[in-house]
Structures are given as structure tokens and as C-alpha cells.
Protein backbone atom coordinates (compact mmCIF):
# COMPACT_ATOMS: atom_id res chain seq x y z
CA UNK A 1 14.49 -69.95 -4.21
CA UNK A 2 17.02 -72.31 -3.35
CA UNK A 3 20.23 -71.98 -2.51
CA UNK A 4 21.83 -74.03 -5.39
CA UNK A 5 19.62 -72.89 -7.71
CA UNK A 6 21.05 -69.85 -10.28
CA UNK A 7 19.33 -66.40 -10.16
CA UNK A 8 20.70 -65.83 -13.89
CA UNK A 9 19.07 -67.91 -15.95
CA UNK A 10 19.63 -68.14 -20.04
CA UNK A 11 16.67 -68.28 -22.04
CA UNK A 12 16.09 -71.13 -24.11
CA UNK A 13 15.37 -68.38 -26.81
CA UNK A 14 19.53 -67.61 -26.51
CA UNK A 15 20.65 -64.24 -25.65
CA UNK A 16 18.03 -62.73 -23.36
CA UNK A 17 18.90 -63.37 -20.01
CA UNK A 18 16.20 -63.99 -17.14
CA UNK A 19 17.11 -63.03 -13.21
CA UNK A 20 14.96 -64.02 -10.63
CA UNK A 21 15.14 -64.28 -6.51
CA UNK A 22 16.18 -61.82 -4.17
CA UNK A 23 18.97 -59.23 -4.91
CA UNK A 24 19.83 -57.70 -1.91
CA UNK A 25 23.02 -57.19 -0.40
CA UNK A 26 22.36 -60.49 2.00
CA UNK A 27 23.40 -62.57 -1.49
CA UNK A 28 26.03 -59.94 -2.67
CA UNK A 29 28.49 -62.48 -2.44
CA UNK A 30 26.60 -65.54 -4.62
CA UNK A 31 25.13 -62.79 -7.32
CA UNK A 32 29.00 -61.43 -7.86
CA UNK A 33 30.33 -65.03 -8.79
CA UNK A 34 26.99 -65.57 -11.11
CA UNK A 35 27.71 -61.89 -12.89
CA UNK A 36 31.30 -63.15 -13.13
CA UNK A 37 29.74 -65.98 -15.04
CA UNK A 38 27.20 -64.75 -16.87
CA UNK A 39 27.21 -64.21 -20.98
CA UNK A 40 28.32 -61.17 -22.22
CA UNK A 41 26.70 -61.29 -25.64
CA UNK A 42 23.43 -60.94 -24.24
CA UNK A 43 20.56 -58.51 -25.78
CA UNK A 44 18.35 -58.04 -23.32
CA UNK A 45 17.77 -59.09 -19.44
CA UNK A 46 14.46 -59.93 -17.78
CA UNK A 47 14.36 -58.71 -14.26
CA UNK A 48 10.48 -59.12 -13.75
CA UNK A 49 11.32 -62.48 -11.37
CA UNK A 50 13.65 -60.84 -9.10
CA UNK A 51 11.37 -60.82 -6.15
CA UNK A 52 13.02 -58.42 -3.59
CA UNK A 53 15.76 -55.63 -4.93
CA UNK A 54 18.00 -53.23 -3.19
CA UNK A 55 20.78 -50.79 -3.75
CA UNK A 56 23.51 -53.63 -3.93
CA UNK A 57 21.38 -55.49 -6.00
CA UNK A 58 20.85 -52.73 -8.33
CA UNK A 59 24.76 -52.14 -8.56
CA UNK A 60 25.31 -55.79 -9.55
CA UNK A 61 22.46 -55.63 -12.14
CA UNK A 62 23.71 -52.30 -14.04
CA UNK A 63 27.15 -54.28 -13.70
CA UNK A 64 25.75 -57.11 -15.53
CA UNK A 65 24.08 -54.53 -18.34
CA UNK A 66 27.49 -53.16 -18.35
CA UNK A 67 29.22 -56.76 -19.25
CA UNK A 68 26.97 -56.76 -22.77
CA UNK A 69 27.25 -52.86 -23.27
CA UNK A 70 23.46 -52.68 -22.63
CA UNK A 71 21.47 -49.37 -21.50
CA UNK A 72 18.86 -49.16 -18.52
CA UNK A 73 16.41 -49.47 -21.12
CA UNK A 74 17.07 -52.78 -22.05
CA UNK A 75 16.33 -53.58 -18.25
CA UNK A 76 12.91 -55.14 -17.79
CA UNK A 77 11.98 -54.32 -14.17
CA UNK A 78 8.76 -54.62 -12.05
CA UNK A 79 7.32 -51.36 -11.37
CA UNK A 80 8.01 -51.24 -7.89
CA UNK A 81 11.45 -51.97 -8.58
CA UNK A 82 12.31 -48.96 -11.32
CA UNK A 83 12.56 -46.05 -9.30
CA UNK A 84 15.13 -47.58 -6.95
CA UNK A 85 16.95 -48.14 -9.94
CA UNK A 86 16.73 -45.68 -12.30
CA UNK A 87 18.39 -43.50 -8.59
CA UNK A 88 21.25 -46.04 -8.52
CA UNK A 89 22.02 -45.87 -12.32
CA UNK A 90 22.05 -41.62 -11.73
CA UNK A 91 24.40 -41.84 -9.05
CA UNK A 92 27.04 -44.44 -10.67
CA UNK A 93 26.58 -42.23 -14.08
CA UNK A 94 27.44 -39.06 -11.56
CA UNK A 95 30.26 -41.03 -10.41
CA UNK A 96 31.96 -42.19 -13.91
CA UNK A 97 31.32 -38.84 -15.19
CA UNK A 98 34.55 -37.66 -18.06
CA UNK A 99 36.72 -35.44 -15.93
CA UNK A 100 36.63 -31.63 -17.49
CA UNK A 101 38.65 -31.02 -20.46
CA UNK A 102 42.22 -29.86 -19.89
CA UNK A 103 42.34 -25.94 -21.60
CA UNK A 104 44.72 -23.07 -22.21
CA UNK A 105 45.05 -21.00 -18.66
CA UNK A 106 43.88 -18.17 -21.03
CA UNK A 107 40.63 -19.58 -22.15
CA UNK A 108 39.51 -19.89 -18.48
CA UNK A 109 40.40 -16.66 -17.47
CA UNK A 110 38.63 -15.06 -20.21
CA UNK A 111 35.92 -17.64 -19.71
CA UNK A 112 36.18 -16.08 -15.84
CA UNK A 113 35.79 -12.46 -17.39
CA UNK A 114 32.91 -13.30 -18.96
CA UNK A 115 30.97 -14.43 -16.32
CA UNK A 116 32.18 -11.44 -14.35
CA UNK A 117 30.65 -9.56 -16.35
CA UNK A 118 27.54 -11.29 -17.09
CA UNK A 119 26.92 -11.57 -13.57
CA UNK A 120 27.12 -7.91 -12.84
CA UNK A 121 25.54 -7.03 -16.06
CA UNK A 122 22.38 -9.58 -14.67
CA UNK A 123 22.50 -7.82 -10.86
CA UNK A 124 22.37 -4.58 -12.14
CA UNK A 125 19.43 -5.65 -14.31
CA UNK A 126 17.93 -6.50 -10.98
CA UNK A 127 18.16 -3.72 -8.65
CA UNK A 128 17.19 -1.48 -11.10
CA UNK A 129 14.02 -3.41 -11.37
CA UNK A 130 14.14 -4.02 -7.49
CA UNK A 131 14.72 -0.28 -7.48
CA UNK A 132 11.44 0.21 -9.64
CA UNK A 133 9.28 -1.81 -7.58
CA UNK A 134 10.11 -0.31 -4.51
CA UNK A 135 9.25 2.74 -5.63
CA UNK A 136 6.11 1.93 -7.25
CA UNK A 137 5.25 0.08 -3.80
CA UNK A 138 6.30 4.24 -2.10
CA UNK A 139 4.10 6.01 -3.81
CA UNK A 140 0.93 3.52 -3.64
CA UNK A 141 2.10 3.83 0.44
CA UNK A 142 2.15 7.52 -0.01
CA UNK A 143 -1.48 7.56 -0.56
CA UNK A 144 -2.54 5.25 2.06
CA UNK A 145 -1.46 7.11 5.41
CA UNK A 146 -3.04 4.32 7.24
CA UNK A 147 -0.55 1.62 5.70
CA UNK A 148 2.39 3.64 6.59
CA UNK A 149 4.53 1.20 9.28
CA UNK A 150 5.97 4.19 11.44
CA UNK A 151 6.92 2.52 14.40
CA UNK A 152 8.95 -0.64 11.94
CA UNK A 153 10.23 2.99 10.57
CA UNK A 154 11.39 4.65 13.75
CA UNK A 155 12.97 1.01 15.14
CA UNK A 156 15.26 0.93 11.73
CA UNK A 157 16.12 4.54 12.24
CA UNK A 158 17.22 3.92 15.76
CA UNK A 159 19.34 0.90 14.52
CA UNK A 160 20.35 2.22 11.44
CA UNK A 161 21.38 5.98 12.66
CA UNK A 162 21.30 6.62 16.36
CA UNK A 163 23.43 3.19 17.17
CA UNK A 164 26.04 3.93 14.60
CA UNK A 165 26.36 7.31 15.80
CA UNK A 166 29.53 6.56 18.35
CA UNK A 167 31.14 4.59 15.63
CA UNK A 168 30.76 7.24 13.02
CA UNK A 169 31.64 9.82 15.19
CA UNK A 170 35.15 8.48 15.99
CA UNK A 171 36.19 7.25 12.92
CA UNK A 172 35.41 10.39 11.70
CA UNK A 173 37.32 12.20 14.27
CA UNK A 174 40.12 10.05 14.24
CA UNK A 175 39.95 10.31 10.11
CA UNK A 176 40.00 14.31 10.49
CA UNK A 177 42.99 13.97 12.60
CA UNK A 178 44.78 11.99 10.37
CA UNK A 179 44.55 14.27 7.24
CA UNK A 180 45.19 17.20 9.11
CA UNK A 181 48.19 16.18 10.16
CA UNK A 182 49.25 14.80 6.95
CA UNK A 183 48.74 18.34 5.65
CA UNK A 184 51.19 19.65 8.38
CA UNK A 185 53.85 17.37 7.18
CA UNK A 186 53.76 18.95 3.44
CA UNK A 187 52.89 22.13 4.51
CA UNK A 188 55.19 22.71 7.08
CA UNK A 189 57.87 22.62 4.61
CA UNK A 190 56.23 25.54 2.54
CA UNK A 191 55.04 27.85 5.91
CA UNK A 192 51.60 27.21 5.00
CA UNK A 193 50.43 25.11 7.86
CA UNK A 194 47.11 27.54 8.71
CA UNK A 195 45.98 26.23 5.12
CA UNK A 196 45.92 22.72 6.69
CA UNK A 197 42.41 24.27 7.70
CA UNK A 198 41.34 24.78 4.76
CA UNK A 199 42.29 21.05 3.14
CA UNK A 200 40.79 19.64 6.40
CA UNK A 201 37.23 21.64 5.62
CA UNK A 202 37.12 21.19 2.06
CA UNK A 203 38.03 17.25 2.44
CA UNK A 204 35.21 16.71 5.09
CA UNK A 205 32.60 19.09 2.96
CA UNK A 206 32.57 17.71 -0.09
CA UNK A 207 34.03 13.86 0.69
CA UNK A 208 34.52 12.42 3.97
CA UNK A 209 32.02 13.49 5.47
CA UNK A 210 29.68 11.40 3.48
CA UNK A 211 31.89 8.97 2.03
CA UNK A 212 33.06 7.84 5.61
CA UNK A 213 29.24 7.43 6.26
CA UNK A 214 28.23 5.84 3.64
CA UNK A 215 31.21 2.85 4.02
CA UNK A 216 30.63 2.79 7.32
CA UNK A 217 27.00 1.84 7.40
CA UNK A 218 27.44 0.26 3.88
CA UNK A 219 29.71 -2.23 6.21
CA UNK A 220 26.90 -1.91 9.07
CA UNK A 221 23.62 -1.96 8.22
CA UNK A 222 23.49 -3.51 4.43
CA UNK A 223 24.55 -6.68 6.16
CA UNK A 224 22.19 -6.76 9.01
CA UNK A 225 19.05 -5.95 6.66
CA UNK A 226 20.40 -8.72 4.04
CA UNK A 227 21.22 -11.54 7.27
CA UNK A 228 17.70 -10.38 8.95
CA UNK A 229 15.82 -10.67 5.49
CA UNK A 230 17.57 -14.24 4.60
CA UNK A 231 16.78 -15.06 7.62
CA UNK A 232 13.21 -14.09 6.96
CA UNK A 233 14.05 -15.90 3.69
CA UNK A 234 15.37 -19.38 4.74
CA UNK A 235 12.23 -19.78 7.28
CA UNK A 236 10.01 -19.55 4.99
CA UNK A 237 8.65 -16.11 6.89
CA UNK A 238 8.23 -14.51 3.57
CA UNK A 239 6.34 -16.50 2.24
CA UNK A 240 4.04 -16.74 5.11
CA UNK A 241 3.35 -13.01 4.85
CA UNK A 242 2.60 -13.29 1.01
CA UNK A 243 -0.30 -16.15 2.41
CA UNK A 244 -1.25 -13.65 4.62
CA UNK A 245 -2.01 -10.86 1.76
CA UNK A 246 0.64 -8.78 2.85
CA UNK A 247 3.80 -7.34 0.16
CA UNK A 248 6.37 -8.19 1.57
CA UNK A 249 8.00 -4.84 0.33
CA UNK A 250 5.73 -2.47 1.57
CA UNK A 251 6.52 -4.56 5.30
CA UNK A 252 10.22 -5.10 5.23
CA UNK A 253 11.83 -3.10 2.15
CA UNK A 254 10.27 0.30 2.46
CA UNK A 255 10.76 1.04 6.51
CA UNK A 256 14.16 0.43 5.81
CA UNK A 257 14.56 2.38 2.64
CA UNK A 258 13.08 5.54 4.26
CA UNK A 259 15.20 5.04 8.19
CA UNK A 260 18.16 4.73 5.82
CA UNK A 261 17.56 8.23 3.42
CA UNK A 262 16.62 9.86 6.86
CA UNK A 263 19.62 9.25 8.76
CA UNK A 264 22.46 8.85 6.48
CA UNK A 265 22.44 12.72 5.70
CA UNK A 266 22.05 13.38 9.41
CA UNK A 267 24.89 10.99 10.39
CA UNK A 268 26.94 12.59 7.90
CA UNK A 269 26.60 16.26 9.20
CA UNK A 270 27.63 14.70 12.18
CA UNK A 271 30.32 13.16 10.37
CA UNK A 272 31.34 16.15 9.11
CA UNK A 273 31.66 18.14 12.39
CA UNK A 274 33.65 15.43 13.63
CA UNK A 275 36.46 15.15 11.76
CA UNK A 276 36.16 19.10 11.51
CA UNK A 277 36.92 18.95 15.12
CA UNK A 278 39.37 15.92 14.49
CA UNK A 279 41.34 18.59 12.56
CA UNK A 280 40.96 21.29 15.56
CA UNK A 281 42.72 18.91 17.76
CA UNK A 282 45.52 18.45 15.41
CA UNK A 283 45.79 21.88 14.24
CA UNK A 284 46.19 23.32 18.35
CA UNK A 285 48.29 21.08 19.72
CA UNK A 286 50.99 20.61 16.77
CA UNK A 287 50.96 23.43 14.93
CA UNK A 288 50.05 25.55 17.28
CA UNK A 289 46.90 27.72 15.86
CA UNK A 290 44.48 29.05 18.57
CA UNK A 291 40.73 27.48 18.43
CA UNK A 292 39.37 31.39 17.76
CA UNK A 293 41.52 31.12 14.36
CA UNK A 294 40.42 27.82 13.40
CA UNK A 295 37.08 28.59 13.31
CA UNK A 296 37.67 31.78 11.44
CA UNK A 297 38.91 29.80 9.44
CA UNK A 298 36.79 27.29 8.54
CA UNK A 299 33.89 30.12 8.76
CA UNK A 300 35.44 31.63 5.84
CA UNK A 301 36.49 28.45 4.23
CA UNK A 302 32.92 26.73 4.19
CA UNK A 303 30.81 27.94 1.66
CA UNK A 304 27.15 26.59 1.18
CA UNK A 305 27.88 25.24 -2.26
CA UNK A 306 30.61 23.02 -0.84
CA UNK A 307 28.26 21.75 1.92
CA UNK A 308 25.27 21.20 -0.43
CA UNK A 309 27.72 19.05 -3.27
CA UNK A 310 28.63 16.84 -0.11
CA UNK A 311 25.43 16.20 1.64
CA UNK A 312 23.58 15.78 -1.82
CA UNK A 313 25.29 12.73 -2.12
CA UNK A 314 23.61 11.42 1.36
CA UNK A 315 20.26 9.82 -0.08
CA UNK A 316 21.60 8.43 -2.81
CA UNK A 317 23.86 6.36 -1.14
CA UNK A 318 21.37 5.54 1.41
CA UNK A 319 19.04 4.43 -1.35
CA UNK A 320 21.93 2.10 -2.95
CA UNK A 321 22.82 0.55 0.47
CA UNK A 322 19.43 -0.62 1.84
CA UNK A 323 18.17 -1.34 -1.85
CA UNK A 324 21.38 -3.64 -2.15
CA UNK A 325 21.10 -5.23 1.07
CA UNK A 326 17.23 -6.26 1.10
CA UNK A 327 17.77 -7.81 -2.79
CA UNK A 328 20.60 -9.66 -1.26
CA UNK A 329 18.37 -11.00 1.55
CA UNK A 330 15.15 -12.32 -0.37
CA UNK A 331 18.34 -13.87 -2.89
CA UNK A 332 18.90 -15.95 0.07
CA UNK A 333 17.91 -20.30 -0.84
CA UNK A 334 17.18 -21.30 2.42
CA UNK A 335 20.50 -22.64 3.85
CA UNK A 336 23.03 -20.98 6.49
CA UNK A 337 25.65 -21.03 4.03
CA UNK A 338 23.56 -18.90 1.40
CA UNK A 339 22.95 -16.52 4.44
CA UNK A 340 26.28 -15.76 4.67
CA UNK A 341 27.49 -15.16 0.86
CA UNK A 342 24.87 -12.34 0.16
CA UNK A 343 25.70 -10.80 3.43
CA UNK A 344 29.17 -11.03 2.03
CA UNK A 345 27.80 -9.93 -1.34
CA UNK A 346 25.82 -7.57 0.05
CA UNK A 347 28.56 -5.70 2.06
CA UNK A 348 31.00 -6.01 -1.27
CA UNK A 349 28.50 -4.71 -3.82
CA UNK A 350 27.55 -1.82 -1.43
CA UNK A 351 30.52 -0.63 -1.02
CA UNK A 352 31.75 -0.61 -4.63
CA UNK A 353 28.59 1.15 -5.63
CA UNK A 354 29.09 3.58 -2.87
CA UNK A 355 32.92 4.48 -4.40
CA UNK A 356 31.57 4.21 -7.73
CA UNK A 357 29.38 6.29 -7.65
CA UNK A 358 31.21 9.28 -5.35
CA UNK A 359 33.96 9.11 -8.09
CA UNK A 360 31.66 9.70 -10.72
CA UNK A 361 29.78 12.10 -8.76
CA UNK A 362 33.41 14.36 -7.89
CA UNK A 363 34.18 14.27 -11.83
CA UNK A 364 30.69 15.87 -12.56
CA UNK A 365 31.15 18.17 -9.63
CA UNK A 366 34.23 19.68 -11.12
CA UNK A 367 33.38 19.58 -14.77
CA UNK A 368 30.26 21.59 -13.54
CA UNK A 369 32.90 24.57 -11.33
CA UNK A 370 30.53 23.43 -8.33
């Protein structure tokens, strides 16, 4: 086409409007001063002559639909020429869109409440049904000894349990310490400082002992089985081992789910002894009680009822944390960023549940007289 000649053209009909040669950002410049121009009582525009069309081109077309209050469907376009379109009309419809209505601070944080709780009404929804599957997927394992993955099994255990045993055993030590010695500050006042003993055994019995555990590898290991799971996730590896005819719970869910109930109750004995001796520590060199009496102590303290309402605790928390942190890790879209909110999520929701649920589980303890 030449260069004086106009690319928008008025039909000799009257209001339809024919374009024709190339729109592309090379004649930006010529096709602005003709849309300037052009009618703007126009009912229609016939775009089948345009011979080569781009994304500036596009812009100045919906601009010149825009002039007569015309939609994209009033836009006669070859076919190779309508998807690039119908993508720039998206975007500049994404770009103009109404800016959110201006409401009450109120409304919003009630609207805020609600999807609070929706969203933990829908997770809960979903790990009980993750919970269900899993063990549906145990006890069709169960009956296959030869699909049992032992040594996946023993590898979790020794990440899980025997390399969060030096952690677990300080903290707990250092925790024991603590609360002994905050018993010798309100005792001491009283004369009763050999019953700091007794508040030290019954706290690490029947709480700490598995509470401090259960944070600790709620913390630990719910976000390494949700970050090595997305990871799984985002690469696609699931996937792959569906293709492969393999359940991808029975490979990465259940070894985890059983290292986890296995250890947890041991770490927590350990736990347990721990801030026992945490206490011994305290108790000899501030208030002055001999080791032989402190264990008397605590020998007549302990009972096996107190032991047995602590450590009963032990697999269900271990169930909660690894069922929470491989659901977080197959929720995982496929980006680094979504890696890192359900190991966040993961970590959160674990721990909550763990508190939750030891709360719950001291109320029915001592409504029971156990």
C-alpha cells in the first residue's frame, strides 16, 4: 500500500468502516493520526484487508472500536489475526479493570473470619480424608510383606529420631532446669523446696516430656517431609511414579508415617529423662538436695499411670505431624514460592494441632482422675 494512501477507509455504504495494510508498530505513528481522524459514529469495522497485524496494531484498532463504543465482536478479523487480538483486548480489559469497592473496615474483617474459617473447616476435611487413605493404603501393605519399604523406613527413622536426638535432649535438659528452678523461687518462700522434685517429675511425665517432642520435631521434620515431597511435587516426580504403577502413598507417605509413630515415643522417654536430670542439676547445686534423695524422690513420685497418660500421647502426635506435613507437600503447584508456604503451613498447622490437641487431651485426663 502506499504511503499516501489511508488504511481507514469509509464505506460507500456509510458507517462501516474498512482498514486495510499493515498495522504494526513500524506505522504506529501514521495509524494514530488516521484513528484521530476517523468517524466515531461508526457500526461496524472491517479488518479482513489489514494484511500484517501486531500488538501495537491491535491497541490502535480496539482504540478505534473504543471511539464508536463498539465491542470485539463487531471486529471483523482474518483468522490468523483473532487470537493475537482477542490476547490484547484481555490484557487492556485486565488493565481498565473498576478498582474494588471501598467497604466498612468491619465487613472485611468479618469477610477475613469467614474465610478463616472456611479454610480450616476445608483442611480439616482433607486430612481426615488424607488420614483415611493412608490408612486404607497400611493395612493393604500389612498384608503384602513383600511391599513393605523397610530400608525407606529405617532411613526416615534415622532422620526423623536418631538426628534429633542431641537437639531434643538439650532442650529438654535445659527446659527441666528451668522449671525446677522456677519451683525453688516459690517454694523457697514456703520451706518446701524438696517438692520442687515432685513438680519437676510430674511436669516431664505427663507434659513436657512429650509436648517438647512433639514441637520440636513438629518444627523439624513436618517441614523437611512437606519441602522433600513439594519438591517431589514441583518436578513432576510424582507423577512419574503414578506412570510407573506405583501409589505414591504406599512409597513416600507410609515410611514416614510409621519412622515417625516409632520414634516420637522413644525420643520422648528420652525427653523425659532429660529434663528429669535437668531438674537433678538444679535441685544439687541450688538447693542443695543430695542425688540419693532425688531419686528417692522421683522413685516415689513416678507412678505408672502418670508415665502411661504422657507417653500415650506419643503416636498421636506423630501421626498428626507426618500426616500434616506430606498433605502439605503433594499441595505444593510447582513453583519455589509454593514450596515454601506449605512448609510454612506445614510447620504452623502442626504445631497448633500438636497444642490443641495436648490441651484437650490434659482436660480429659483430669475429668477422668487419671
Amino acid at each position: 500500500m502506499g504511503s499516501t494512501e489511508k488504511m481507514i477507509k469509509a464505506a460507500s455504504a456509510g458507517r462501516d468502516v474498512r482498514l486495510a495494510g499493515d498495522w504494526t508498530i513500524a506505522n504506529a505513528a501514521r495509524l494514530s493520526r488516521e484513528v484521530a481522524g476517523a468517524p466515531s459514529d461508526c457500526t461496524g469495522i472491517d479488518a479482513t484487508d489489514i494484511d500484517m497485524l501486531d500488538s501495537a496494531g491491535a491497541l490502535l484498532l480496539l482504540n478505534l472500536a473504543s471511539r464508536s463504543n463498539l465491542g470485539p465482536d463487531r471486529i471483523a478479523l482474518r483468522t490468523e489475526h483473532r487470537d493475537l487480538f482477542e490476547a490484547i483486548a484481555r490484557a487492556a480489559e485486565s488493565e481498565h479493570a473498576p478498582e474494588p469497592e471501598r467497604r466498612w473496615i468491619g465487613v472485611r474483617a468479618l469477610e477475613g473470619i469467614g474465610a478463616a474459617c472456611n479454610a480450616l473447616w476445608r483442611n480439616g476435611i482433607r486430612l481426615v480424608g488424607f488420614l483415611g487413605l493412608s490408612l486404607l493404603t497400611l493395612f493393604a501393605t500389612l498384608l503384602r510383606p513383600r511391599r513393605w519399604r523397610l530400608t525407606s523406613t529405617v532411613h526416615h527413622m534415622q532422620q526423623s529420631g536418631l538426628d534429633a536426638l542431641p537437639l531434643v535432649s538439650l532442650l529438654s535438659f535445659l527446659i527441666g532446669a528451668v522449671v525446677a528452678f522456677l519451683g525453688a523461687t516459690v517454694l523457697r518462700d514456703f520451706g518446701a523446696e524438696l517438692f520442687v522434685v515432685d513438680l519437676t517429675t510430674y511436669a516431664f511425665l505427663r507434659e513436657f516430656g512429650v509436648l517438647l517432642t512433639a514441637i520440636l520435631l513438629a518444627g523439624r521434620t513436618a517441614s523437611a517431609f512437606t519441602a522433600q515431597i513439594g519438591t517431589m511435587q514441583s518436578r513432576e516426580e510424582v507423577d512419574a511414579i503414578r506412570t510407573l504403577g506405583q501409589d505414591p502413598i504406599e512409597l513416600l507417605v507410609l515410611p514416614r508415617l510409621i519412622a515417625l509413630v516409632i520414634m516420637l515415643p522413644l525420643l520422648s522417654v528420652v525427653a523425659t529423662l532429660a529434663g528429669l536430670l535437668g531438674g537433678l542439676v538444679v535441685a544439687t547445686l541450688s538447693l542443695g538436695i543430695p542425688v540419693e534423695m532425688y531419686i528417692n524422690r522421683v522413685h516415689e513420685t513416678a507412678t505408672l499411670s502418670h508415665y502411661l497418660t504422657g507417653l500415650s500421647k506419643a503416636p498421636v502426635f506423630a501421626l498428626v505431624i507426618a500426616l500434616i506435613g506430606c498433605l502439605e507437600g503433594f499441595k505444593v503447584t510447582g513453583t519455589a514460592q509454593s514450596v515454601g508456604e506449605r512448609t510454612t503451613s506445614a510447620v504452623v498447622q502442626s504445631i497448633s494441632l500438636v497444642i490443641i490437641i495436648d490441651a484437650l487431651a490434659a482436660v480429659f485426663f483430669m475429668e477422668m482422675g487419671w
